[in-house]
C-alpha atoms as a PDB file:
ATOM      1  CA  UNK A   1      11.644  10.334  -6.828  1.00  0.00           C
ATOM      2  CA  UNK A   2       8.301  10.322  -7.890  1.00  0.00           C
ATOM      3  CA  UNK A   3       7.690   6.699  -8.104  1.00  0.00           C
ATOM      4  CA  UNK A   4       8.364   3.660  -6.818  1.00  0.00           C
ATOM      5  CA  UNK A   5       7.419   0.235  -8.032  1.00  0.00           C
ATOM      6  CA  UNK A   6       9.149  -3.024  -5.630  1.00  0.00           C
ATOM      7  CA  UNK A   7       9.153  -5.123  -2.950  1.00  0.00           C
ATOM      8  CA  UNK A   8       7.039  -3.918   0.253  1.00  0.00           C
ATOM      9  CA  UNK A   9       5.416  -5.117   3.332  1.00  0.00           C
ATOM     10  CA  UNK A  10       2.288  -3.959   4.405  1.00  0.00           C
ATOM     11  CA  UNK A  11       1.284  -4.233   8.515  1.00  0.00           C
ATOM     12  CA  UNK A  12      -2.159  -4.065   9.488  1.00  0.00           C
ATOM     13  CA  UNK A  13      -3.657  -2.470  12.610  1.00  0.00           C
ATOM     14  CA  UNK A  14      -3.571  -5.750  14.262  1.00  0.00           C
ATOM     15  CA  UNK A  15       0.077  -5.898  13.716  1.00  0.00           C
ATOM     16  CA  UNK A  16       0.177  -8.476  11.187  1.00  0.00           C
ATOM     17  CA  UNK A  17       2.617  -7.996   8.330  1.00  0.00           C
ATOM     18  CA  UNK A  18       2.118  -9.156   4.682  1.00  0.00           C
ATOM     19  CA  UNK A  19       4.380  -9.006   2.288  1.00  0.00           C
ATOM     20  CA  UNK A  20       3.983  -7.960  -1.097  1.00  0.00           C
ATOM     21  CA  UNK A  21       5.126  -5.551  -4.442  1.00  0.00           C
ATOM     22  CA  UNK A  22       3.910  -1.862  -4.633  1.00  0.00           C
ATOM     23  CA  UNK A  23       3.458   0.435  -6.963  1.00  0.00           C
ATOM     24  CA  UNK A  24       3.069   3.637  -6.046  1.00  0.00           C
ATOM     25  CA  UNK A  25       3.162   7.709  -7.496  1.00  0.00           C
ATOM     26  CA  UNK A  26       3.178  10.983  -5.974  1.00  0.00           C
ATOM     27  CA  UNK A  27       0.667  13.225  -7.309  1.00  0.00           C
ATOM     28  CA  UNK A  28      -0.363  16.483  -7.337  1.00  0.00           C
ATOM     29  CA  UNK A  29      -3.890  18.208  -7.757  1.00  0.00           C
ATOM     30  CA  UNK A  30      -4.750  21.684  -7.306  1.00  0.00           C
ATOM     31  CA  UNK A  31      -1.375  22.438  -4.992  1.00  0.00           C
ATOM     32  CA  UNK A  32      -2.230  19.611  -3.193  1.00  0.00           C
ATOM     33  CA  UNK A  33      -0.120  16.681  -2.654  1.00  0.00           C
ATOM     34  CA  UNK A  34      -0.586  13.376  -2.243  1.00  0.00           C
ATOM     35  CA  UNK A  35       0.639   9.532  -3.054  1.00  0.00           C
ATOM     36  CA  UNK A  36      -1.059   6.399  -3.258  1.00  0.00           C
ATOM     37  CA  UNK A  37      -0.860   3.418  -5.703  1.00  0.00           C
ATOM     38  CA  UNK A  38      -1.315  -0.292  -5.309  1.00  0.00           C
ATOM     39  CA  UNK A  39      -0.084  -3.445  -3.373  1.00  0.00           C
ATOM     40  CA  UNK A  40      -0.228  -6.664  -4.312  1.00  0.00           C
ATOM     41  CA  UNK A  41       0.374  -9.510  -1.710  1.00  0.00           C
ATOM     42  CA  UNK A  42       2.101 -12.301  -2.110  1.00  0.00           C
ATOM     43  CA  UNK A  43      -0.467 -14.542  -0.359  1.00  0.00           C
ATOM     44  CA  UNK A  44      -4.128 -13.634   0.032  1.00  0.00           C
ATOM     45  CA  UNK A  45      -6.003 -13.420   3.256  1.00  0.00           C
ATOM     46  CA  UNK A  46      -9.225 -12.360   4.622  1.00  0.00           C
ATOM     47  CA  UNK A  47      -7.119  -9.936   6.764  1.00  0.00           C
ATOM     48  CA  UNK A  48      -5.878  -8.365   3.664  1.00  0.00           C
ATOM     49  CA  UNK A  49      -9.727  -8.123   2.320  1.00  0.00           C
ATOM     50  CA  UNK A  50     -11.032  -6.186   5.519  1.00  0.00           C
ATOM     51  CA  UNK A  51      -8.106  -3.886   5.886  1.00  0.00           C
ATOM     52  CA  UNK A  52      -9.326  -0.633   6.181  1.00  0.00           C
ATOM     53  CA  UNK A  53      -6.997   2.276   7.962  1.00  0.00           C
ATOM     54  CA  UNK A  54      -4.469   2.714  10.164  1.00  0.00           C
ATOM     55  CA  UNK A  55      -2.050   0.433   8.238  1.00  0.00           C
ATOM     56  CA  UNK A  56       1.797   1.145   7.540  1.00  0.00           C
ATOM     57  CA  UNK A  57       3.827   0.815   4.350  1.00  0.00           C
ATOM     58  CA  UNK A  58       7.298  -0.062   4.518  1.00  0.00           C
ATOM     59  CA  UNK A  59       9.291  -0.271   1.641  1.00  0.00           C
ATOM     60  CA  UNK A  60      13.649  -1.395   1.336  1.00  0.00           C
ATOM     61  CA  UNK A  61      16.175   1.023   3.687  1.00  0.00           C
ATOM     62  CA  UNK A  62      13.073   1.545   6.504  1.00  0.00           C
ATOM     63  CA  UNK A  63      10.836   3.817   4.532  1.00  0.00           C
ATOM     64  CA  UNK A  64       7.845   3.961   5.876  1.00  0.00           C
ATOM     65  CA  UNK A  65       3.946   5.883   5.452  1.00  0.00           C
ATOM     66  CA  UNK A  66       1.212   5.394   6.708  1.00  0.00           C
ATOM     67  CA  UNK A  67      -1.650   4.263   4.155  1.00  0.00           C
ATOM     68  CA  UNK A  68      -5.209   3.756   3.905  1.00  0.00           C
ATOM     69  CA  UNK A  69      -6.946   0.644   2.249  1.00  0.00           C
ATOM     70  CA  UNK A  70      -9.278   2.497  -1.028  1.00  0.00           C
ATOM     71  CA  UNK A  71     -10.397  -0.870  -2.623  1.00  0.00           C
ATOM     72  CA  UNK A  72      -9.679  -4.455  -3.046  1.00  0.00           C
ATOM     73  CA  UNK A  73     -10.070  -6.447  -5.897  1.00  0.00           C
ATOM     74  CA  UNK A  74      -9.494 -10.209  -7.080  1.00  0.00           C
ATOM     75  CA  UNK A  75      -7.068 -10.071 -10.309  1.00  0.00           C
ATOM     76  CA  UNK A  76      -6.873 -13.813 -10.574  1.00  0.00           C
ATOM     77  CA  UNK A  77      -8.338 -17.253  -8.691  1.00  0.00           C
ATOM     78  CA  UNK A  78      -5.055 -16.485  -6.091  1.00  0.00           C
ATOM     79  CA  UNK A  79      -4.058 -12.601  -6.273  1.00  0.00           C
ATOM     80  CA  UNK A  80      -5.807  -9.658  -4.848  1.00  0.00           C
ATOM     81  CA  UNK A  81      -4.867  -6.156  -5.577  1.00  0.00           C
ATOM     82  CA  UNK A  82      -4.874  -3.351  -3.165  1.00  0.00           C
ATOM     83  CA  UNK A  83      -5.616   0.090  -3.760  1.00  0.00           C
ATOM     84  CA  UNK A  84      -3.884   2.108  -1.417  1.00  0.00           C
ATOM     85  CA  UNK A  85      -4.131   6.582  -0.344  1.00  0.00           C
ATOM     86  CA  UNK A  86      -1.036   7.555   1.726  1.00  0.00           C
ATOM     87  CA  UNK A  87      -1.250  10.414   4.398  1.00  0.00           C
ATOM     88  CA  UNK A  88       1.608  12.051   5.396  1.00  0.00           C
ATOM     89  CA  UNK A  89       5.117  12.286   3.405  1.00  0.00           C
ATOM     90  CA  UNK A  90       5.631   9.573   0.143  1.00  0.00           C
ATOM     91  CA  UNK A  91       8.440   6.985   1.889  1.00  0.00           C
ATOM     92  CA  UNK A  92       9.823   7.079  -1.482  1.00  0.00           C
END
């Protein structure tokens, strides 16, 4: 599969989970691969704003990757959306 778009839960390095859709792709750019995409939270928080690295993704079935915060930005007065770069193998 080379995408995945769905439920997801994202923990932070302090261990705090939020919960959330994804949508992510695999890409690949001069024989290099990679995956990333965004997450948006189902509740916004200021721990969701400073997340930075060291976070994990897990999607349905115990997929998980480990992912690196890229950007935030506010889509409406409540939701936030989360640009996310995965390292390691895509969990989907």
């Amino acid at each position: 599969m080379t995408t995945y778009s769905g439920p997801a839960r994202l923990t932070l390095a302090d261990g705090i989970q939020v919960s959330g859709m994804a949508s992510l792709s695999k890409n690949q750019r001069g024989g290099i691969d990679g995956w990333g995409g965004t997450f948006r939270p189902d509740q916004t928080s200021a721990d969701i704003r400073n997340a930075g690295e060291g976070l994990t993704l897990e999607l349905p079935y115990d997929q998980t990757g480990s992912v690196s915060v890229t950007g935030v930005r506010k889509l409406l007065a409540t939701q936030t959306l989360v640009s996310l770069a995965g390292s390691g193998p895509a969990p989907f």
